[in-house]
N, C-alpha and C. Protein backbone atom coordinates (compact mmCIF):
# COMPACT_ATOMS: atom_id res chain seq x y z
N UNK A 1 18.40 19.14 7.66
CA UNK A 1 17.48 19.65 6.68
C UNK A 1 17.83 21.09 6.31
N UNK A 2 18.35 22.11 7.33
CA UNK A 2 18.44 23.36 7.34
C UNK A 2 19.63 23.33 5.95
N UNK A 3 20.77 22.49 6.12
CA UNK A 3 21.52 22.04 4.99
C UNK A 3 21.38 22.01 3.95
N UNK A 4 20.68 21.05 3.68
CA UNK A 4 20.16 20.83 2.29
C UNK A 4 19.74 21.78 1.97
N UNK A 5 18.77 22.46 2.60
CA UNK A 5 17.89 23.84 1.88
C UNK A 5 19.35 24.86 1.25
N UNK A 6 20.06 24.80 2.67
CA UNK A 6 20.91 26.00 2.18
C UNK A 6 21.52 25.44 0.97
N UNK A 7 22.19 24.45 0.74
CA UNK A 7 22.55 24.04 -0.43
C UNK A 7 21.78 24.08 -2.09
N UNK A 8 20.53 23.51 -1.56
CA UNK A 8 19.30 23.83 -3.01
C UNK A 8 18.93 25.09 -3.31
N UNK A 9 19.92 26.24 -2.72
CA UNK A 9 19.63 27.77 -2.86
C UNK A 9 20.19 28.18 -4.11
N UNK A 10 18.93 28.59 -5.04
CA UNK A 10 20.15 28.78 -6.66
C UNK A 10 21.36 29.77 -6.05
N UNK A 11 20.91 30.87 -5.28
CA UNK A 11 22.11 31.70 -4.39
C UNK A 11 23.40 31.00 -4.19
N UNK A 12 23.18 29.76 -3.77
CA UNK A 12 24.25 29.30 -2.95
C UNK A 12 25.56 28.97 -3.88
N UNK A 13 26.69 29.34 -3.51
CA UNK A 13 28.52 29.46 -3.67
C UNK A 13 28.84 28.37 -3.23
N UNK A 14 29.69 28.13 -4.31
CA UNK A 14 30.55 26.45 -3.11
C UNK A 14 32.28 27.53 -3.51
N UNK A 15 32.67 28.20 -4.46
CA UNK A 15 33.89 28.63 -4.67
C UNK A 15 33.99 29.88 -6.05
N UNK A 16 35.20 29.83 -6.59
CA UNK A 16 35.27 30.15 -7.79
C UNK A 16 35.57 29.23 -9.52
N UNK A 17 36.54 28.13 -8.85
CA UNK A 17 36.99 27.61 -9.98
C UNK A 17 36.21 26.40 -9.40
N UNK A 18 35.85 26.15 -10.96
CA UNK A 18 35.11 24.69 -10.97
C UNK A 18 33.82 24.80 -10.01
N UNK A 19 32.99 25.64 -10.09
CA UNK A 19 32.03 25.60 -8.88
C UNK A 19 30.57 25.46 -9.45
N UNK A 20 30.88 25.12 -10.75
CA UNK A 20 29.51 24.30 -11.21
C UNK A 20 29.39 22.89 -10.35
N UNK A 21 30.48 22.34 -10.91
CA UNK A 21 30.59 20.83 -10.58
C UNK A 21 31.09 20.62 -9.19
N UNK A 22 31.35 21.68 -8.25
CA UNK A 22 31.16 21.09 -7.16
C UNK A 22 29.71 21.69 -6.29
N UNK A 23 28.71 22.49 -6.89
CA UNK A 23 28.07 22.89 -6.49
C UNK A 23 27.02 21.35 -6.66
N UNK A 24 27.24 21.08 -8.31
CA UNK A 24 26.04 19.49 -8.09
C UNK A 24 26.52 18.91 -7.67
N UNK A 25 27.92 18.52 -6.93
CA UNK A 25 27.80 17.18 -5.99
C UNK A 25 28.07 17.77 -4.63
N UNK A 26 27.85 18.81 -4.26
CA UNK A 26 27.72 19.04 -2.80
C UNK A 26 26.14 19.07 -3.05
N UNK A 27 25.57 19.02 -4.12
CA UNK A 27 23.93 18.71 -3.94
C UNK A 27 23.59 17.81 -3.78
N UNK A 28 24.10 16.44 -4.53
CA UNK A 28 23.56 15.32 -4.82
C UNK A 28 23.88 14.84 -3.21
N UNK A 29 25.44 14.92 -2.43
CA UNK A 29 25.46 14.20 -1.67
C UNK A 29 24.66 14.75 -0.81
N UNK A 30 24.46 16.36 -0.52
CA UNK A 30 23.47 16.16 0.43
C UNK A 30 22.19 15.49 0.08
N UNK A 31 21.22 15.68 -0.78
CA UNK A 31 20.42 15.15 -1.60
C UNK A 31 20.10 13.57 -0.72
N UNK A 32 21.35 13.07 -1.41
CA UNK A 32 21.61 11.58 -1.07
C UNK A 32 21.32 11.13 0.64
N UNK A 33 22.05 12.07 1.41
CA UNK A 33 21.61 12.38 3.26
C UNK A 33 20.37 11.87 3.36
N UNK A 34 19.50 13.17 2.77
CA UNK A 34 18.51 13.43 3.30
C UNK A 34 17.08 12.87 3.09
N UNK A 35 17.86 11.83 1.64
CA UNK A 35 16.71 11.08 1.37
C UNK A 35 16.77 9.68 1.87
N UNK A 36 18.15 9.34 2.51
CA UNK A 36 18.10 8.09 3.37
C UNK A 36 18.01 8.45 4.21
N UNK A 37 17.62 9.56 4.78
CA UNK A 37 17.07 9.97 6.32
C UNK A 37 15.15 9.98 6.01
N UNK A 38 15.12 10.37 5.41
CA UNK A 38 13.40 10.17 4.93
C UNK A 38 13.34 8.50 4.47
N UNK A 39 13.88 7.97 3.90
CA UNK A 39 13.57 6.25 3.63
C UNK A 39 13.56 5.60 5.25
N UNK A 40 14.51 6.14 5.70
CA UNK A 40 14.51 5.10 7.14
C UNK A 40 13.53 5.27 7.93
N UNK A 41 13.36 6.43 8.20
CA UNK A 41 12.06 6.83 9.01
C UNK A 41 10.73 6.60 8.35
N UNK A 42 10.21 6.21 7.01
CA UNK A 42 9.40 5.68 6.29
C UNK A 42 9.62 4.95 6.84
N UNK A 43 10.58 4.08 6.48
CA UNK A 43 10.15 2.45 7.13
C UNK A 43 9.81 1.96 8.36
N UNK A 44 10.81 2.74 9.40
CA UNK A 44 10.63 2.81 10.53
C UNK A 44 8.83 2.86 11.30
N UNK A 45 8.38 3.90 10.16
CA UNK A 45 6.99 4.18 10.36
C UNK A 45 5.92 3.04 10.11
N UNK A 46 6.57 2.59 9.19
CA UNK A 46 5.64 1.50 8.26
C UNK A 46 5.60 0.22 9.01
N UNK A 47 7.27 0.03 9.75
CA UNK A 47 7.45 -1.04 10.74
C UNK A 47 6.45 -1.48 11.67
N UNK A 48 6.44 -0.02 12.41
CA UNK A 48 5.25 0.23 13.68
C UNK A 48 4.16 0.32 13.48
N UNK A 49 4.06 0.87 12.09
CA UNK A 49 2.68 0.46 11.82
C UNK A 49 1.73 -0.93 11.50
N UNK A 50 2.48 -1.86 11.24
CA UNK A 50 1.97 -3.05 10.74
C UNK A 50 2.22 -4.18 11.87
N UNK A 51 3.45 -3.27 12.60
CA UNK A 51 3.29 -4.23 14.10
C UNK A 51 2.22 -4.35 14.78
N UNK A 52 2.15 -3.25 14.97
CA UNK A 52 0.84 -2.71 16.02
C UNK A 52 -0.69 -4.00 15.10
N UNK A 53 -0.70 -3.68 13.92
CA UNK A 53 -2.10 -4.32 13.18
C UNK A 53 -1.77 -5.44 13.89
N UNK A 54 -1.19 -5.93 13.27
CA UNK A 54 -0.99 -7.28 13.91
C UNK A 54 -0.97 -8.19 14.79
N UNK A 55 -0.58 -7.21 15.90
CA UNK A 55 -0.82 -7.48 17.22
C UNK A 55 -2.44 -7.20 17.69
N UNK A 56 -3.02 -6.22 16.92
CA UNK A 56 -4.23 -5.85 17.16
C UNK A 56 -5.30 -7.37 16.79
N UNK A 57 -4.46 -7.65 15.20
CA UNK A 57 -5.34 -8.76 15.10
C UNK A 57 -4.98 -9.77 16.12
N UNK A 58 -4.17 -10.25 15.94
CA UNK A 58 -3.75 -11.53 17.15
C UNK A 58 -4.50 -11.50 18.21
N UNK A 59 -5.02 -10.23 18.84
CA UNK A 59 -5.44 -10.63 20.19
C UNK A 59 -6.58 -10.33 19.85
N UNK A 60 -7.62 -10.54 18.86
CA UNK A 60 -8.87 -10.24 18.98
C UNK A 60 -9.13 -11.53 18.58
């Protein structure tokens, strides 16, 4: 996460030549990281969450 931030820093340098275009795709891919690190753990969450109901109902 510390990453990404540093990257989404209008501050932030990737070089001199061409450093528009590698500045948006050293964004996007981090970008890209960090939002399949937030989807998985959503689900992950959502997993356990609906397990658990379920089991809650079952045994009542």
């Amino acid at each position: 996460m510390k990453e990404w931030l540093r990257v989404m820093d209008p501050s932030f340098k990737v070089g001199f030549f061409g450093s528009k275009k590698k500045k948006k795709e050293l964004q996007d891919e981090h970008f890209t990281a960090y939002y399949e690190l937030i989807k998985d753990r959503f689900e992950a969450e959502i997993r356990l969450y609906l397990l658990q109901r379920i089991k809650k109902r079952a045994s009542a």
